[in-house]
N, C-alpha and C. Protein backbone atom coordinates (compact mmCIF):
# COMPACT_ATOMS: atom_id res chain seq x y z
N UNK A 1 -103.81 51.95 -58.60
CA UNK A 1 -103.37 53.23 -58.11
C UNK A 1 -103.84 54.35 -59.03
N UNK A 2 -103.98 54.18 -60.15
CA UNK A 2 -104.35 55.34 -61.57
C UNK A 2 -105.77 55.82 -60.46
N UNK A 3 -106.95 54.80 -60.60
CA UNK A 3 -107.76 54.71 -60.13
C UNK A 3 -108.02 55.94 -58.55
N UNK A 4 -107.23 55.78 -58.26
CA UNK A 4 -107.07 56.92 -56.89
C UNK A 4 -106.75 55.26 -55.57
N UNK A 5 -106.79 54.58 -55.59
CA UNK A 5 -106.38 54.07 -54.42
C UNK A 5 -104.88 54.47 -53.59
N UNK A 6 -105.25 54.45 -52.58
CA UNK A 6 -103.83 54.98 -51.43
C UNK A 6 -103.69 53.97 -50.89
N UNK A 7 -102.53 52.96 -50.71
CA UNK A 7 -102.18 51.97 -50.30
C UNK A 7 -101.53 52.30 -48.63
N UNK A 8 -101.45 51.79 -47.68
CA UNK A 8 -100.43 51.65 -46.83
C UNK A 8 -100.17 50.25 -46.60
N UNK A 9 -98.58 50.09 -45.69
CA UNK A 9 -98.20 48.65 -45.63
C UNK A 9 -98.38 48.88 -44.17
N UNK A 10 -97.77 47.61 -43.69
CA UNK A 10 -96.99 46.80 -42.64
C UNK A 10 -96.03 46.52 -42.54
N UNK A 11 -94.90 47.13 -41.92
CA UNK A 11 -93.61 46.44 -42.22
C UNK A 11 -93.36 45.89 -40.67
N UNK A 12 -92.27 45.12 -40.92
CA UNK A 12 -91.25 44.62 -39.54
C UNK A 12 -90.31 43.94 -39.78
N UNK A 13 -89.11 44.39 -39.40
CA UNK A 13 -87.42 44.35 -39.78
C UNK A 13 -87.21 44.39 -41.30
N UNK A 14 -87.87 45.23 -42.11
CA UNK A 14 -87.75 45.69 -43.35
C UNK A 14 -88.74 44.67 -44.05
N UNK A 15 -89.68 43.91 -43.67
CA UNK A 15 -89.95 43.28 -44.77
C UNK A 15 -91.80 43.60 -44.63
N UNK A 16 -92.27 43.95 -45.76
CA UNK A 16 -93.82 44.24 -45.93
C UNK A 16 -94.34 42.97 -45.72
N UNK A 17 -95.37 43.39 -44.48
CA UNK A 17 -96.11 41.67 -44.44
C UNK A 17 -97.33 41.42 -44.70
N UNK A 18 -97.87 42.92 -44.61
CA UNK A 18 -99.34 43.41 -45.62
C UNK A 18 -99.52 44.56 -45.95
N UNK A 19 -100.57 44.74 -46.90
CA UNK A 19 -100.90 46.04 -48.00
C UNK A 19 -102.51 46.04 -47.88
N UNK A 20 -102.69 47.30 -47.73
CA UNK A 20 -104.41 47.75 -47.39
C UNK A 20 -104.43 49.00 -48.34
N UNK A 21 -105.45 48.87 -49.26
CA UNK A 21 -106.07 50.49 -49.50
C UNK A 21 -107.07 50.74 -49.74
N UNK A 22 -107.21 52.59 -49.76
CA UNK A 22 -108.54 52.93 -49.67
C UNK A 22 -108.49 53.80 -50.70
N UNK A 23 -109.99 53.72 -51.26
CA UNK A 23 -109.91 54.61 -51.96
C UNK A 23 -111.29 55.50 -51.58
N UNK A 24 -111.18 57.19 -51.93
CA UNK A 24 -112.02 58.28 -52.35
C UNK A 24 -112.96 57.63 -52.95
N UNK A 25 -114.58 57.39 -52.86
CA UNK A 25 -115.21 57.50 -54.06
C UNK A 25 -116.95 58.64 -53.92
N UNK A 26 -116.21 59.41 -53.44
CA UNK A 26 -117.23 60.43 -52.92
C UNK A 26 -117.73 60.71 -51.65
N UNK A 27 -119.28 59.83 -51.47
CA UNK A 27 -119.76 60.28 -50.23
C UNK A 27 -119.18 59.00 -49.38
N UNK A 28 -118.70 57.82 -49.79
CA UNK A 28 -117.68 56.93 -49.03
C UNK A 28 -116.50 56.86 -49.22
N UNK A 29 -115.59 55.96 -48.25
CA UNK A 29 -114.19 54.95 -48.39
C UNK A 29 -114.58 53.87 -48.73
N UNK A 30 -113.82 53.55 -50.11
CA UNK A 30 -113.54 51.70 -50.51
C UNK A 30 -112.55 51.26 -49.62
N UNK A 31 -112.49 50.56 -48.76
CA UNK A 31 -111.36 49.95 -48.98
C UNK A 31 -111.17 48.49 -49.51
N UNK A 32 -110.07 48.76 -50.40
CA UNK A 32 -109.43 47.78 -51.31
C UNK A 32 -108.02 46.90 -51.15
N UNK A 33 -108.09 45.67 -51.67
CA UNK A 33 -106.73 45.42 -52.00
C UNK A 33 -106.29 44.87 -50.58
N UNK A 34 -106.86 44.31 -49.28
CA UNK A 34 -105.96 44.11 -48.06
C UNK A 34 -105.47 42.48 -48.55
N UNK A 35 -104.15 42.54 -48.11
CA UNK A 35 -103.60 41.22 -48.32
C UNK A 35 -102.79 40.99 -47.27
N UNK A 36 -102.09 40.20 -46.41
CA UNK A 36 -101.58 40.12 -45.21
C UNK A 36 -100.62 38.86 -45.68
N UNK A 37 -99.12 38.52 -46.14
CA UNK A 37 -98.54 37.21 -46.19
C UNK A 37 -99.17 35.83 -45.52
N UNK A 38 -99.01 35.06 -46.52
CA UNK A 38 -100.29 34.04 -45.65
C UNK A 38 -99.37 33.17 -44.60
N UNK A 39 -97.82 33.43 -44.35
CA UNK A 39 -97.39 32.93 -43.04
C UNK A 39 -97.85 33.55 -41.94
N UNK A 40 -98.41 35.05 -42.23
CA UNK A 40 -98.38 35.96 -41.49
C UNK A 40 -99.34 36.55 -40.65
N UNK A 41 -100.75 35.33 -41.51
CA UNK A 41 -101.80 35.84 -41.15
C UNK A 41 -102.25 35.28 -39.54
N UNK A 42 -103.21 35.82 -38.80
CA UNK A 42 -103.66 35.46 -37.76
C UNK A 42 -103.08 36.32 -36.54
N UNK A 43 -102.33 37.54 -36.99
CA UNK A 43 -101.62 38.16 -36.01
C UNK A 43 -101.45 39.39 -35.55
N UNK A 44 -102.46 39.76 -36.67
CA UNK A 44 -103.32 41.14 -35.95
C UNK A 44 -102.92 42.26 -37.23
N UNK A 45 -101.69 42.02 -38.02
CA UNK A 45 -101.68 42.90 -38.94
C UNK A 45 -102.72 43.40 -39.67
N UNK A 46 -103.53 42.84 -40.01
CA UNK A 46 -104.50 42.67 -40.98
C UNK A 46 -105.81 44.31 -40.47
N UNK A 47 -105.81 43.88 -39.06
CA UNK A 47 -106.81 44.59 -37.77
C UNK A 47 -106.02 45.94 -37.88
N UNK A 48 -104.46 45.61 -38.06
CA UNK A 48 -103.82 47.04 -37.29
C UNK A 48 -103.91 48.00 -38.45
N UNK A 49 -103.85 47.15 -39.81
CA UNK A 49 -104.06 48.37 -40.95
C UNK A 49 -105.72 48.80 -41.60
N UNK A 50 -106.73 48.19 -40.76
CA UNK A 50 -107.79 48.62 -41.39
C UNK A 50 -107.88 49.39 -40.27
N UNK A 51 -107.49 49.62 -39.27
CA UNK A 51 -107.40 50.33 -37.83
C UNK A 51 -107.50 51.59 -38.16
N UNK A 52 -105.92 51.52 -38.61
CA UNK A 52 -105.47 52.46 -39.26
C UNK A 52 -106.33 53.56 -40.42
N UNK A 53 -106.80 52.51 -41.57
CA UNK A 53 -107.22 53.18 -42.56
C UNK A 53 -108.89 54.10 -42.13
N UNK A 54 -109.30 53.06 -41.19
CA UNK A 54 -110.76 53.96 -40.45
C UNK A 54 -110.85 54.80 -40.47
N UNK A 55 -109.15 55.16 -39.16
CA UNK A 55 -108.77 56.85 -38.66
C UNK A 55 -108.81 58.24 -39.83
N UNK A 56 -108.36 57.63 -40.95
CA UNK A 56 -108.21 57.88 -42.06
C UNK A 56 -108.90 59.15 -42.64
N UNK A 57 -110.47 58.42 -42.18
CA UNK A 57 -111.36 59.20 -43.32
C UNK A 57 -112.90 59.25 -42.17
N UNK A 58 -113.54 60.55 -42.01
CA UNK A 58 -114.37 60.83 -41.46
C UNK A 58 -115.92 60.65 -42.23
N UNK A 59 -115.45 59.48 -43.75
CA UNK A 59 -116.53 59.05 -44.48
C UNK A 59 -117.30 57.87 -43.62
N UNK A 60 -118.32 57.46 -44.21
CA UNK A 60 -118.54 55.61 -44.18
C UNK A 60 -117.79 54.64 -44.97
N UNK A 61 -117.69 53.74 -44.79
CA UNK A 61 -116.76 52.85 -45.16
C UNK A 61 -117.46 51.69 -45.68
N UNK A 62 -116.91 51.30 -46.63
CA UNK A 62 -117.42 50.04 -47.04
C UNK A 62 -115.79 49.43 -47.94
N UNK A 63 -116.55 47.96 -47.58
CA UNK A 63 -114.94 46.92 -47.64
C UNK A 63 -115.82 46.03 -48.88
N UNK A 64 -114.92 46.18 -50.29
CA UNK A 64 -114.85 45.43 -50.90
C UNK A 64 -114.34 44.08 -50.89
N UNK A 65 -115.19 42.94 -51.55
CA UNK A 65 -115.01 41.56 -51.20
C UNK A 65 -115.26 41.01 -52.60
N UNK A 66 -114.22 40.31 -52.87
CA UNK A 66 -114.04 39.26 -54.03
C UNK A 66 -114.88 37.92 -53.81
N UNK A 67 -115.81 37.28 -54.26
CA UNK A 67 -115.68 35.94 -54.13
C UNK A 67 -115.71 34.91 -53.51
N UNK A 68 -114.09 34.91 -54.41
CA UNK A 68 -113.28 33.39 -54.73
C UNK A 68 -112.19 33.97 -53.75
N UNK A 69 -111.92 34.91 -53.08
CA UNK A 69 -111.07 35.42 -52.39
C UNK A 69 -110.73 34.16 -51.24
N UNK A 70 -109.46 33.49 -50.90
CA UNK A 70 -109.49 32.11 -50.25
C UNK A 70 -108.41 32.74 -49.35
């Protein structure tokens, strides 16, 4: 977050079931950091917050990728 990333969640009946963010880094959007509960995955959350974060920003976008990310 120091960094400038803006997080948003997912919630449903109070409980966060994923976290997406983006960050500013000039002439693009990073986005960073999406994690979705792994009971949770396969159910569109994941879609509804990068959906979301698109609307966001009238930059290009590029999605950082780890790896070892499993």
């Amino acid at each position: 977050m120091s960094d400038g990333v803006i997080f948003w969640g997912f919630e449903e009946d109070g409980r966060i079931l994923g976290v997406m963010g983006m960050q500013d880094k000039g002439a693009v959007s990073l986005i960073r950091h999406a994690y979705v509960k792994t009971n949770q995955r396969n159910k569109g959350i994941g879609s509804k917050l990068l959906s979301h974060l698109l609307k966001a920003t009238d930059k290009p976008v590029l999605i950082g990728t780890w790896e070892a990310a499993e």
